[in-house]
N, C-alpha and C. Protein backbone atom coordinates (compact mmCIF):
# COMPACT_ATOMS: atom_id res chain seq x y z
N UNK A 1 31.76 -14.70 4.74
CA UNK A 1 30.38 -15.15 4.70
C UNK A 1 29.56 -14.42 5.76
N UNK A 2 28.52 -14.33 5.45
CA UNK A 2 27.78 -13.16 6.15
C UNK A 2 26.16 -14.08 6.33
N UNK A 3 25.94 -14.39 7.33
CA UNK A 3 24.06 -14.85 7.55
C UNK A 3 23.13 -13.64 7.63
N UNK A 4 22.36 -13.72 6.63
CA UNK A 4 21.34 -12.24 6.22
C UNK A 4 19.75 -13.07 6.84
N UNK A 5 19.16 -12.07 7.31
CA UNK A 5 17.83 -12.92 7.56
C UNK A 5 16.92 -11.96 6.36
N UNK A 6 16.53 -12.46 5.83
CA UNK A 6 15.20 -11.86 4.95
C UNK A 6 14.16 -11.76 4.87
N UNK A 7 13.20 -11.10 5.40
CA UNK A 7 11.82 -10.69 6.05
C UNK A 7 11.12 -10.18 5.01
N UNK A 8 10.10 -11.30 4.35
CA UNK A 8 9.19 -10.44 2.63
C UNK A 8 9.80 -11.00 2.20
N UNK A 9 10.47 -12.88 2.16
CA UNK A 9 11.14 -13.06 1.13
C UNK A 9 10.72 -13.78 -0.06
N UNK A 10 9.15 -13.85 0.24
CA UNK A 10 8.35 -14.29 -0.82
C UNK A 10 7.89 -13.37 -2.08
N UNK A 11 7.96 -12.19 -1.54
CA UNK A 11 7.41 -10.84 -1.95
C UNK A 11 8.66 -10.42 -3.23
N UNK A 12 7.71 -9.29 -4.45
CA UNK A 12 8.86 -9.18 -5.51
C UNK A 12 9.97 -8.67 -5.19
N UNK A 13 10.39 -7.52 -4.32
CA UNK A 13 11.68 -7.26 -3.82
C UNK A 13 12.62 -8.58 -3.46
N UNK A 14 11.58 -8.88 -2.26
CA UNK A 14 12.86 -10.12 -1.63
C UNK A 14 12.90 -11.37 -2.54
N UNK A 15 11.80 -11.54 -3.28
CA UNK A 15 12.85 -12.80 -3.72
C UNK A 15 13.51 -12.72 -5.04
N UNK A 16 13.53 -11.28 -5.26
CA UNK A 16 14.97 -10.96 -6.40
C UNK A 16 16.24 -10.64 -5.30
N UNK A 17 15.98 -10.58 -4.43
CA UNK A 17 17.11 -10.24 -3.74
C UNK A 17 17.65 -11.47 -2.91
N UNK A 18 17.00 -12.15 -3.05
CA UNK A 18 17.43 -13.55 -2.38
C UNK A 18 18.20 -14.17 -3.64
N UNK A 19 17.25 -14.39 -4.75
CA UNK A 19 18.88 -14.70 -5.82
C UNK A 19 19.71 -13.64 -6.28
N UNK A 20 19.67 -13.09 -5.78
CA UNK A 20 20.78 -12.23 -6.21
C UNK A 20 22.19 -12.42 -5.00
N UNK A 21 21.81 -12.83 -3.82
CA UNK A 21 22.43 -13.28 -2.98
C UNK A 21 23.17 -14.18 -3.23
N UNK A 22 22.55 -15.27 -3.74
CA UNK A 22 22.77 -16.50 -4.02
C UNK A 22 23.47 -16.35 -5.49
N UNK A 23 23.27 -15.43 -5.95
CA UNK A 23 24.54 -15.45 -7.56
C UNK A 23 25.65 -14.73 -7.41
N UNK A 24 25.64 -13.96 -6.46
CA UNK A 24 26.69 -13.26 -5.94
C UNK A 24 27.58 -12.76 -4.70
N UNK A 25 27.16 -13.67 -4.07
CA UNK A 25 28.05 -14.05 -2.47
C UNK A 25 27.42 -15.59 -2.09
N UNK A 26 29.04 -15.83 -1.01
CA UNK A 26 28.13 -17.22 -0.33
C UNK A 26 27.59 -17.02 0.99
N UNK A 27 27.11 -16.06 0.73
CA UNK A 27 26.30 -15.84 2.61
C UNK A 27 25.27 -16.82 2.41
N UNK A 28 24.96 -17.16 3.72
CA UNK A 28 23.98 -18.14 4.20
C UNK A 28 22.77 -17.27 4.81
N UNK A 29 21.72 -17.58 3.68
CA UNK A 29 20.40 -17.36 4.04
C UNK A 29 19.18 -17.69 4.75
N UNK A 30 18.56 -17.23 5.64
CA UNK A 30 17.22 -16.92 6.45
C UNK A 30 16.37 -16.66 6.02
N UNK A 31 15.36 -17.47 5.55
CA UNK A 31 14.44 -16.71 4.88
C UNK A 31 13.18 -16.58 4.97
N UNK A 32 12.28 -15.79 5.70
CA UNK A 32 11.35 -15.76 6.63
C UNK A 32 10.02 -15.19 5.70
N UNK A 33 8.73 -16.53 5.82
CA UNK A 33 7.81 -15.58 5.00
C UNK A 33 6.46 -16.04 5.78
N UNK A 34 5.09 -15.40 5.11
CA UNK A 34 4.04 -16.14 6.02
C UNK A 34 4.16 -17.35 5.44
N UNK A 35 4.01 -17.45 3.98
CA UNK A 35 3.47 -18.92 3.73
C UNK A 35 5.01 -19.22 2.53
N UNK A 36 6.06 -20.22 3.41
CA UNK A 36 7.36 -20.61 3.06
C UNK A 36 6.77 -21.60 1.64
N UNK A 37 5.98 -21.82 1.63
CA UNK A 37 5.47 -23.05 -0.05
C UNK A 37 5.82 -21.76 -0.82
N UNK A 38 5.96 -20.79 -0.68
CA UNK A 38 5.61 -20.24 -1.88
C UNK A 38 7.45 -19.74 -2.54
N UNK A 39 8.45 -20.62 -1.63
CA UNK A 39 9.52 -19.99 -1.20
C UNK A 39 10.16 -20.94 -3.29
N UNK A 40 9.40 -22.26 -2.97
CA UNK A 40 10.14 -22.84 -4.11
C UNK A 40 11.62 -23.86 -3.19
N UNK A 41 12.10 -24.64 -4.17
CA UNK A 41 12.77 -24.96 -3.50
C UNK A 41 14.38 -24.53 -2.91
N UNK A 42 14.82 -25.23 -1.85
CA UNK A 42 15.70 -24.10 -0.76
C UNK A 42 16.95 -24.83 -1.50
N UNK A 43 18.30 -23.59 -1.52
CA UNK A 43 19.32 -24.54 -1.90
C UNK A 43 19.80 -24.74 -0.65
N UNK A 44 21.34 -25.21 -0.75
CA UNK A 44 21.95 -25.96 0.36
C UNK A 44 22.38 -24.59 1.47
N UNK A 45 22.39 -23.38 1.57
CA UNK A 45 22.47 -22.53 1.79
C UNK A 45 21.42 -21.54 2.45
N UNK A 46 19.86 -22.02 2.53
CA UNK A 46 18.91 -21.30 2.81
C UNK A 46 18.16 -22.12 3.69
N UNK A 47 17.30 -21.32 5.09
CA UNK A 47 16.73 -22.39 5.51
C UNK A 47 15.21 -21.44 5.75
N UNK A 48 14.19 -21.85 5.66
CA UNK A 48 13.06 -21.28 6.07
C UNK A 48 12.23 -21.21 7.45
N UNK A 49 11.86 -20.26 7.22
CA UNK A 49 10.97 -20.26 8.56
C UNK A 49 9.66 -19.44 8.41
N UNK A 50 8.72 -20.00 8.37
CA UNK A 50 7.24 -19.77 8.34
C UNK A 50 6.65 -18.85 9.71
N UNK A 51 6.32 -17.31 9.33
CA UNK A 51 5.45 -16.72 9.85
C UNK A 51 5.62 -15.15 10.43
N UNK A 52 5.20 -14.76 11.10
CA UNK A 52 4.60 -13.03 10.83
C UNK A 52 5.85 -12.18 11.18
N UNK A 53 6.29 -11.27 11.10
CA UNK A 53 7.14 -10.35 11.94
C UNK A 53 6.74 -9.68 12.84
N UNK A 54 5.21 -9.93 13.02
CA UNK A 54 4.75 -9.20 14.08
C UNK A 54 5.21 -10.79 15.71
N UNK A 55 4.97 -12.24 15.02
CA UNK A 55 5.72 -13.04 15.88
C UNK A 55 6.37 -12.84 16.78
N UNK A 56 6.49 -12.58 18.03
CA UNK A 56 7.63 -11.81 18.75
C UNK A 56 8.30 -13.38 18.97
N UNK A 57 8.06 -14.90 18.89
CA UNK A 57 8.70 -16.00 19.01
C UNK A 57 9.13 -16.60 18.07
N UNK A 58 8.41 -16.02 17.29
CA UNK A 58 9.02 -16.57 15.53
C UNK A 58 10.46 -15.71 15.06
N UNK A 59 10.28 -14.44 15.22
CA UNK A 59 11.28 -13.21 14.84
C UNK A 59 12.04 -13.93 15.80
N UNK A 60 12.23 -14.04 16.67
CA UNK A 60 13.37 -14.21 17.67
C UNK A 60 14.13 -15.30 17.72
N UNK A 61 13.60 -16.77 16.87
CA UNK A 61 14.35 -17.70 16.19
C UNK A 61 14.65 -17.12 15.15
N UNK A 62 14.35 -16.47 14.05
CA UNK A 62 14.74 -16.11 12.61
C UNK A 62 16.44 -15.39 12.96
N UNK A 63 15.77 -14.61 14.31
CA UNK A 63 16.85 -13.23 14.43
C UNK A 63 17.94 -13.92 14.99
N UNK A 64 18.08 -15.77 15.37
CA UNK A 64 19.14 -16.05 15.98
C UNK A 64 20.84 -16.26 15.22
N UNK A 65 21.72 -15.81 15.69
CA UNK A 65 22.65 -16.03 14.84
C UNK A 65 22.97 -14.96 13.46
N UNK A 66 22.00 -13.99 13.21
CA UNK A 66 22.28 -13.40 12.37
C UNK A 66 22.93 -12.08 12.28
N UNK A 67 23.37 -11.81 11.36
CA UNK A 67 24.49 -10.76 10.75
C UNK A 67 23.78 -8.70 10.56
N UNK A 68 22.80 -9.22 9.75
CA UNK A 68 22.14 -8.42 8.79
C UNK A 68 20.49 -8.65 8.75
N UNK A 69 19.84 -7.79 8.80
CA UNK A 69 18.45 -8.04 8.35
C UNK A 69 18.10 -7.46 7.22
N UNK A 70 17.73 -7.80 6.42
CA UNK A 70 17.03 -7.32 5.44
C UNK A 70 14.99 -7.54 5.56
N UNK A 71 14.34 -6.27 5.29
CA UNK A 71 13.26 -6.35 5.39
C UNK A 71 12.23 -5.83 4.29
N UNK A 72 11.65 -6.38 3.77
CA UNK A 72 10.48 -5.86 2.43
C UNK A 72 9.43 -5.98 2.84
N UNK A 73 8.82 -5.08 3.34
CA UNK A 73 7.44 -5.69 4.14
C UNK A 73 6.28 -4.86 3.46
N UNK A 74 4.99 -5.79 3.55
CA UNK A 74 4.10 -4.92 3.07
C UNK A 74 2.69 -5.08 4.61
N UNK A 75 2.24 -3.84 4.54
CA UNK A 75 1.14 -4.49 5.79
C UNK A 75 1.01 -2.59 6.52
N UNK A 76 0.94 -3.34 7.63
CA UNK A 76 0.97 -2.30 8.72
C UNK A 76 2.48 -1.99 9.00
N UNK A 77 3.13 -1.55 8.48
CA UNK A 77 4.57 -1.03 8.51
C UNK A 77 5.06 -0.32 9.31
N UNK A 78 4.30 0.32 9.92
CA UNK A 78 4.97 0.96 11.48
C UNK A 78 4.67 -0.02 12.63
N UNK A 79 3.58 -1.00 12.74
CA UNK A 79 3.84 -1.73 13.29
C UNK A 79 4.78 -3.04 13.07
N UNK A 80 5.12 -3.19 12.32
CA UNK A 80 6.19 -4.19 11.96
C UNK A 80 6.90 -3.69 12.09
N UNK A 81 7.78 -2.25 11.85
CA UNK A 81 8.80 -1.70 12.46
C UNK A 81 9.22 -2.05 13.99
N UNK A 82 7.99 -1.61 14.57
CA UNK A 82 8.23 -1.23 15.99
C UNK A 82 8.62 -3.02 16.71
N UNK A 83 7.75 -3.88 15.97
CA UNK A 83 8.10 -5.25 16.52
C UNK A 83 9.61 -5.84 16.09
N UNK A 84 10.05 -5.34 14.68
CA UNK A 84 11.64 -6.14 14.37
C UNK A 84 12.61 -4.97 15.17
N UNK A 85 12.07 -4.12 15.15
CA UNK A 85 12.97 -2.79 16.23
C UNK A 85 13.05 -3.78 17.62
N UNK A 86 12.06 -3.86 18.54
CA UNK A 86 12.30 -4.08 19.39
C UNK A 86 12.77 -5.80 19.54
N UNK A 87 12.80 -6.40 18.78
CA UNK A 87 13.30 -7.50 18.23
C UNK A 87 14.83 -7.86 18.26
N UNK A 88 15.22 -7.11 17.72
CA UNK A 88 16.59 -6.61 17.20
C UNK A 88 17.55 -6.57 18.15
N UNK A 89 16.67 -5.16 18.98
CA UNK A 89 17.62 -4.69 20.24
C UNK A 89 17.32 -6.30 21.29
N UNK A 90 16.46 -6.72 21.67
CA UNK A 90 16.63 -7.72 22.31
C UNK A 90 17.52 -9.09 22.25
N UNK A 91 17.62 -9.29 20.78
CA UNK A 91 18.85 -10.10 20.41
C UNK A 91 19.87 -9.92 20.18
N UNK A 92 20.67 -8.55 20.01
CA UNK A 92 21.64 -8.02 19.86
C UNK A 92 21.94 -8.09 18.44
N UNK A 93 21.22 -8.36 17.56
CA UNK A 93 21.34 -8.07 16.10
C UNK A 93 21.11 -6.68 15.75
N UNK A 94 22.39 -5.89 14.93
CA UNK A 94 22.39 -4.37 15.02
C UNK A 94 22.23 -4.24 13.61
N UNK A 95 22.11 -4.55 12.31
CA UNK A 95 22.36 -4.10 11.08
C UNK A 95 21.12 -4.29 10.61
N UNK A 96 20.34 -3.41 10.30
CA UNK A 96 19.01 -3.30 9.55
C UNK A 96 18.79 -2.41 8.63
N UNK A 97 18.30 -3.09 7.44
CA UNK A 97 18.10 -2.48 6.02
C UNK A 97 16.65 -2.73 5.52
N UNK A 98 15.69 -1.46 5.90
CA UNK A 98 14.53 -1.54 5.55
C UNK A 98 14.02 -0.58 4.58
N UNK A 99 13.34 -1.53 3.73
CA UNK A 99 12.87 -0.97 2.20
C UNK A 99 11.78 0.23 2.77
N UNK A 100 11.77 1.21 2.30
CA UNK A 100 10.50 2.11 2.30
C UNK A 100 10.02 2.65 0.89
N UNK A 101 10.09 3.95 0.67
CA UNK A 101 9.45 4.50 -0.91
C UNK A 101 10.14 5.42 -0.77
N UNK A 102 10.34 6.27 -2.33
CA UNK A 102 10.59 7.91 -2.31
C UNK A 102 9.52 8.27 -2.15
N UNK A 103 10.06 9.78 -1.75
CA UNK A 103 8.70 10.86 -1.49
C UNK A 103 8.25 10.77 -0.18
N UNK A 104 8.65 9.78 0.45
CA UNK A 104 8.42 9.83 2.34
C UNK A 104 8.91 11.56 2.92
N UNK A 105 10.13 11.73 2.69
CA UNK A 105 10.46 13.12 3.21
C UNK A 105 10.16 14.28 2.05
N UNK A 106 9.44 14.16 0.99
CA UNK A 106 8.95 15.52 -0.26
C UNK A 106 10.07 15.85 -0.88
N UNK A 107 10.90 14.56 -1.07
CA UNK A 107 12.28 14.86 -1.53
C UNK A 107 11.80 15.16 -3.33
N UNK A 108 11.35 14.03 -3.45
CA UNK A 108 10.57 14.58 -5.12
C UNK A 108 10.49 15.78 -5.70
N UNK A 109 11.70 15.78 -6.67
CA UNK A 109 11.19 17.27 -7.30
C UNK A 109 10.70 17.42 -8.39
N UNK A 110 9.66 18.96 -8.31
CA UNK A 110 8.91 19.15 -9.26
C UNK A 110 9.15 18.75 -10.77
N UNK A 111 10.08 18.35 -11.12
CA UNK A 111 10.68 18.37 -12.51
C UNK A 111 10.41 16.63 -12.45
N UNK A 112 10.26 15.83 -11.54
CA UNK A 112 10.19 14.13 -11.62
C UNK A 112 8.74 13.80 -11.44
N UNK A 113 7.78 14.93 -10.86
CA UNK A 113 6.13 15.03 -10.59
C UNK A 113 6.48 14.93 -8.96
N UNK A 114 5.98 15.77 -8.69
CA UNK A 114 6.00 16.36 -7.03
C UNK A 114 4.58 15.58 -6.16
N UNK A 115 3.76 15.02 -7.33
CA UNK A 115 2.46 14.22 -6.74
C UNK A 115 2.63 12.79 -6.54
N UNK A 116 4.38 12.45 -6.15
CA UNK A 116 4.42 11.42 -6.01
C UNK A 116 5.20 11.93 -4.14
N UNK A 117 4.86 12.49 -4.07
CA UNK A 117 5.60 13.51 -2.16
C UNK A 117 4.72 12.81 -1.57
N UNK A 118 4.71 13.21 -0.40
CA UNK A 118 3.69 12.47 1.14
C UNK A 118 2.69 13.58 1.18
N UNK A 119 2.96 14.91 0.78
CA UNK A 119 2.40 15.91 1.19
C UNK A 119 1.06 15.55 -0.30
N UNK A 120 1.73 14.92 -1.45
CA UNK A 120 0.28 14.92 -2.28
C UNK A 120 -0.24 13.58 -2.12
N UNK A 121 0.63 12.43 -1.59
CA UNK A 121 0.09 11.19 -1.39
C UNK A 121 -0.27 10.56 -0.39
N UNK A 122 -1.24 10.64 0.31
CA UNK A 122 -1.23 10.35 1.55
C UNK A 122 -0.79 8.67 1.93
N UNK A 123 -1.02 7.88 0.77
CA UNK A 123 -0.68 6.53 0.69
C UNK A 123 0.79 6.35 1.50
N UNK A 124 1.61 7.46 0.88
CA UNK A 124 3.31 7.08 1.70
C UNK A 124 3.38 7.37 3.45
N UNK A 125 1.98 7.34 3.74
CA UNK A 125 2.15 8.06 5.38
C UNK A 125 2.67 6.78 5.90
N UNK A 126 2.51 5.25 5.62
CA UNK A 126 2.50 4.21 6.08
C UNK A 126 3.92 4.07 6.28
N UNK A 127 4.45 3.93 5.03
CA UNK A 127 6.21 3.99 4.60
C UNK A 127 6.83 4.95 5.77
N UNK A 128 6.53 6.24 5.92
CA UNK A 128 6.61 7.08 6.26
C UNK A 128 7.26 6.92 7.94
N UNK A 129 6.17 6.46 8.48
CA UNK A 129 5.98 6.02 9.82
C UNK A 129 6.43 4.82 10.30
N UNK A 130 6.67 3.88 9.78
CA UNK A 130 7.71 3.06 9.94
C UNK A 130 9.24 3.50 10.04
N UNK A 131 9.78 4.57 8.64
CA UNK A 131 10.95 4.67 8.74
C UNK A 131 11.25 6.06 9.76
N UNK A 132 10.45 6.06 9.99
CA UNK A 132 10.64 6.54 11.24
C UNK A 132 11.11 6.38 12.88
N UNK A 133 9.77 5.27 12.85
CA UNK A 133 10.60 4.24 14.07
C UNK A 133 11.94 3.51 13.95
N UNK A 134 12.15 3.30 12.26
CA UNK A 134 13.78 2.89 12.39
C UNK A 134 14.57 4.05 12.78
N UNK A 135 14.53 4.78 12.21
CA UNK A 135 15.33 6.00 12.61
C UNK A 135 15.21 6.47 14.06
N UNK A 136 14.56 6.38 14.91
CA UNK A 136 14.26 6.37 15.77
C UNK A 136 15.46 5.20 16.62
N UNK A 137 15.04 4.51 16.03
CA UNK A 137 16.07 3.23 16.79
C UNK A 137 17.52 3.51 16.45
N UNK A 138 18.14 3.03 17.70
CA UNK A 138 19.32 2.53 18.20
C UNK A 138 20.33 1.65 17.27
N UNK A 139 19.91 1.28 16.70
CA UNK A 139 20.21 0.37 15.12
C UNK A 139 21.36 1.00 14.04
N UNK A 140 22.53 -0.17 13.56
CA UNK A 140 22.76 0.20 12.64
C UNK A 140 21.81 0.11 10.99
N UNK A 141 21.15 1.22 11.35
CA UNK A 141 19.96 1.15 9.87
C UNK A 141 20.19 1.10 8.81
N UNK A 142 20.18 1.30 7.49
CA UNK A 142 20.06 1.68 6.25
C UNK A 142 18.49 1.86 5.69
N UNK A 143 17.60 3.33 6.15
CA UNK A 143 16.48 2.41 5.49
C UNK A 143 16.64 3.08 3.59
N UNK A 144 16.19 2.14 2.88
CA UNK A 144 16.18 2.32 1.22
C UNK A 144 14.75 3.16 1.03
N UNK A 145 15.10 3.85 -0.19
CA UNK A 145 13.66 4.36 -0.46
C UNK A 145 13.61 4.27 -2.21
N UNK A 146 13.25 3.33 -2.41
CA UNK A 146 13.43 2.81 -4.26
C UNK A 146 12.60 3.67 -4.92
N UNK A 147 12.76 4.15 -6.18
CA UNK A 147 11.68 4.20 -7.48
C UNK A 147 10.97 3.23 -7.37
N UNK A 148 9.62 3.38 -8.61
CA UNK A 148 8.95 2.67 -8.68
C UNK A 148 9.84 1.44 -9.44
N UNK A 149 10.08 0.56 -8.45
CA UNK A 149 10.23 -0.80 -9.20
C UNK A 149 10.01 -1.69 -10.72
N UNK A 150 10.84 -2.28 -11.17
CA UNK A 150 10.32 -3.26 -12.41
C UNK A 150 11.09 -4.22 -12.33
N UNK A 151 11.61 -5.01 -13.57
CA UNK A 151 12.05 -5.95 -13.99
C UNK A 151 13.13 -5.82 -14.70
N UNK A 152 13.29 -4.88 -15.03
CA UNK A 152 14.45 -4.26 -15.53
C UNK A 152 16.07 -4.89 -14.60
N UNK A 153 17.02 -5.91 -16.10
CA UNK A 153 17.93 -6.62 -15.83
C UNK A 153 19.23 -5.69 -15.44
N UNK A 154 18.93 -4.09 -15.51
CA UNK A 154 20.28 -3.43 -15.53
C UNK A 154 20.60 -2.81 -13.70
N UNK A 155 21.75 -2.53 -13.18
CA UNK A 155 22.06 -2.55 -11.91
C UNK A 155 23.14 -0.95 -12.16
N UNK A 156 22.35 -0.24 -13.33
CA UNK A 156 22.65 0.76 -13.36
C UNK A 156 21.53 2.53 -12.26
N UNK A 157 22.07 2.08 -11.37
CA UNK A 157 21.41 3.24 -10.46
C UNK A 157 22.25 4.05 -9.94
N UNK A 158 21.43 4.97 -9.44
CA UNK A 158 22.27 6.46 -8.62
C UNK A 158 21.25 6.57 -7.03
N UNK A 159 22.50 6.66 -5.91
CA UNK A 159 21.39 6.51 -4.69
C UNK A 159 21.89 8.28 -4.23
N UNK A 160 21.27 8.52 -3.90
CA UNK A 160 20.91 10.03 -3.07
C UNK A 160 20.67 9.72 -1.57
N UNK A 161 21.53 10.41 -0.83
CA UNK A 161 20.71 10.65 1.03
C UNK A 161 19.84 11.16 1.26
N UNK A 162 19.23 11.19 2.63
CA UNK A 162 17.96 11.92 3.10
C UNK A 162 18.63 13.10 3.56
N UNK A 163 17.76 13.90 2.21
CA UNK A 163 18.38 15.78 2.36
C UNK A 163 18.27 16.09 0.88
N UNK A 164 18.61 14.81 -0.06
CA UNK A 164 19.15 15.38 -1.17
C UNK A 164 17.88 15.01 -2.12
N UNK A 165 17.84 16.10 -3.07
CA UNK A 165 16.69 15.41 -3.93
C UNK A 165 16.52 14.17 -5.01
N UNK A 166 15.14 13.46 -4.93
CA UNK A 166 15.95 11.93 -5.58
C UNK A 166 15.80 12.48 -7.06
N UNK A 167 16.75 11.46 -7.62
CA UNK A 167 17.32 11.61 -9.04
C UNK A 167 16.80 11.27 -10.38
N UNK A 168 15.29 10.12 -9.64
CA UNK A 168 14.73 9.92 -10.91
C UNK A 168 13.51 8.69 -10.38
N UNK A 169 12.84 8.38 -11.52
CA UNK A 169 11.07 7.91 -11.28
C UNK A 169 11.54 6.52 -10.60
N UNK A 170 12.19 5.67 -11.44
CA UNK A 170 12.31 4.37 -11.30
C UNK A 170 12.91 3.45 -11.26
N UNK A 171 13.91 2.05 -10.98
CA UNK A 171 14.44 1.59 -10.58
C UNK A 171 14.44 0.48 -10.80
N UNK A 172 15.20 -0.60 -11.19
CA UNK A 172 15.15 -2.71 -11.48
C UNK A 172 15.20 -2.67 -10.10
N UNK A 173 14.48 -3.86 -9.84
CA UNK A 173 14.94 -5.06 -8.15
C UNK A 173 15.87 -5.18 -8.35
N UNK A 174 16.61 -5.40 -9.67
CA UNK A 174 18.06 -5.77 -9.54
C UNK A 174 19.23 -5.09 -8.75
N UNK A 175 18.89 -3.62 -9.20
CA UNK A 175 19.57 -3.06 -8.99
C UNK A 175 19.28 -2.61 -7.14
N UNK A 176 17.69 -2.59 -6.90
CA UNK A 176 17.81 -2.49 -5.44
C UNK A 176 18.45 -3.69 -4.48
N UNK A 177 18.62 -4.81 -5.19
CA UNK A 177 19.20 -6.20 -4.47
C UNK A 177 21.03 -5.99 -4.68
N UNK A 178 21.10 -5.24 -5.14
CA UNK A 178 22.41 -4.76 -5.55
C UNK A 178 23.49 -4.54 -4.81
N UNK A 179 22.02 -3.18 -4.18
CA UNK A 179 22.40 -2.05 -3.18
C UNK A 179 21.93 -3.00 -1.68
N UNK A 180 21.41 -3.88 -1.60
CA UNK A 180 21.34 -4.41 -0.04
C UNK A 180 22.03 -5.52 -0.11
N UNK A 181 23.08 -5.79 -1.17
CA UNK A 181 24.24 -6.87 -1.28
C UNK A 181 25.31 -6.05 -0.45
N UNK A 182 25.69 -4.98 -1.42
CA UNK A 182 26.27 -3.96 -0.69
C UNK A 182 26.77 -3.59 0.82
N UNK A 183 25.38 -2.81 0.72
CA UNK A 183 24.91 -2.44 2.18
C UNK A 183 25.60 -3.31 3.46
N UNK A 184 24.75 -4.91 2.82
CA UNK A 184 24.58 -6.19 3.59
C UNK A 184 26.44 -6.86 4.27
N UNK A 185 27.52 -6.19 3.19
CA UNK A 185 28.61 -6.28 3.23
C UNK A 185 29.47 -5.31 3.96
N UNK A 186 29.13 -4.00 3.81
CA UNK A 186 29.63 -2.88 4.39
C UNK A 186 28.83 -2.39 5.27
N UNK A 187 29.07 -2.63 6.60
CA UNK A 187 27.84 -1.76 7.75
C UNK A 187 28.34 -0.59 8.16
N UNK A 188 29.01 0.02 7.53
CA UNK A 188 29.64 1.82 7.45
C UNK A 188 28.90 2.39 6.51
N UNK A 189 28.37 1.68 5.34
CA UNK A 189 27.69 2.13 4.08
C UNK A 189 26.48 2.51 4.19
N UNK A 190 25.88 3.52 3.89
CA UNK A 190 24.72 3.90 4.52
C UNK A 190 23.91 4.24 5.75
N UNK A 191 25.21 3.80 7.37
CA UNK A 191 24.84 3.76 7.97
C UNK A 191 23.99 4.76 8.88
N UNK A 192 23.16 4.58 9.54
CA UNK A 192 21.97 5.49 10.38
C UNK A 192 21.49 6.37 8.66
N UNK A 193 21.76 6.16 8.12
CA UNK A 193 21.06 7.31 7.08
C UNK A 193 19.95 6.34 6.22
N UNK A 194 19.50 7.52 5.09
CA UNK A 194 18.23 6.71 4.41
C UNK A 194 18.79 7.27 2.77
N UNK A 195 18.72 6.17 2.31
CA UNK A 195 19.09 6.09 0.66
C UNK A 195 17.98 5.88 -0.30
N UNK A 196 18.22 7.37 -1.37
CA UNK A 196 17.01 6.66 -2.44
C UNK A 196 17.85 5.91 -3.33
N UNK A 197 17.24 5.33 -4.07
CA UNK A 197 17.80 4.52 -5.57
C UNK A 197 16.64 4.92 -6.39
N UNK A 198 17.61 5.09 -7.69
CA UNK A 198 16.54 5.44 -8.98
C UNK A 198 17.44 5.05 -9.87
N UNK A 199 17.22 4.61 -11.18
CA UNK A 199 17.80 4.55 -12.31
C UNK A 199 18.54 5.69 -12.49
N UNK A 200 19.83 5.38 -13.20
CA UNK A 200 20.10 6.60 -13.86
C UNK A 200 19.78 7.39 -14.93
């Protein structure tokens, strides 16, 4: 059993990845959002906690006791980096798995549309700069860099490292909740490196 804290777990990533937790391990869940009503109700296994990651007193109860972080954040993302970074190291919680995008490093190749890179989108500078400061950190990291997301029930994907070019447009939550089940289990898997996922 493994205690995961989940940061964005209101958000569409995290809360496919919160049941997916819950259908497929018995780790005991953390599950941290601004506004926890929206969480639904908790099973016997999950406990909530209401409010920001920028919190440096809130993060630091969430971060107690835990294993693994998992993070889906949307906002100012390098600053939320830099606050669960320095978060982290202060509690001695080392395993962090933070969602970013493809196309942060221009891994995109021309043959998948190259106008989805940093160099044609300036939108990924945000993503960008966050996984940076993880990388930056001291941390056992994993940060993810998904396709464009859907709904899609299949957990058929292919992940690529940072170096290699990614493999394709798009990706189920399923299959990214899959890969931070995974991850969340093996802290050799991915470690200090950055993984895309795309459908196959």
């Amino acid at each position: 059993m493994t205690n995961v804290l989940i940061i964005g777990a209101t958000g569409s990533v995290g809360s496919v990845t919160r049941q997916y937790f819950l259908d497929h391990t018995d780790d005991q869940l953390t599950l941290m959002a601004r506004n926890t009503d929206r969480l639904g109700r908790l099973s016997d296994r999950e406990q909530a906690i209401a409010g920001s990651v920028t919190d440096e007193a809130t993060l630091q109860t969430a971060l107690r006791g835990q294993d693994v972080v998992f993070a889906a954040l949307s906002g100012n993302l390098s600053g939320m980096a830099k606050s669960l970074v320095a978060a982290m190291d202060a509690s001695g919680v080392q395993r962090l798995l933070f969602i970013a995008s493809m196309g942060i490093y221009n891994e995109i190749p021309a043959s998948l549309g190259a106008s989805g890179n940093l160099r044609n989108n300036p939108m990924l500078q945000g993503y960008r700069a966050a996984a940076d400061v993880v990388e930056a950190s001291d941390l056992n990291y994993t940060v993810i860099r998904p396709g464009w997301f859907d709904n899609g029930s299949d957990t058929d994907y292919q992940v690529t490292k940072k170096g290699e070019p990614f493999g394709g447009h798009d990706v189920s939550r399923q299959s990214i909740a899959d890969l931070v089940v995974r991850l969340a289990h093996d802290e050799t898997l991915g470690s200090r490196d950055s993984l895309g996922i795309n459908r196959k």
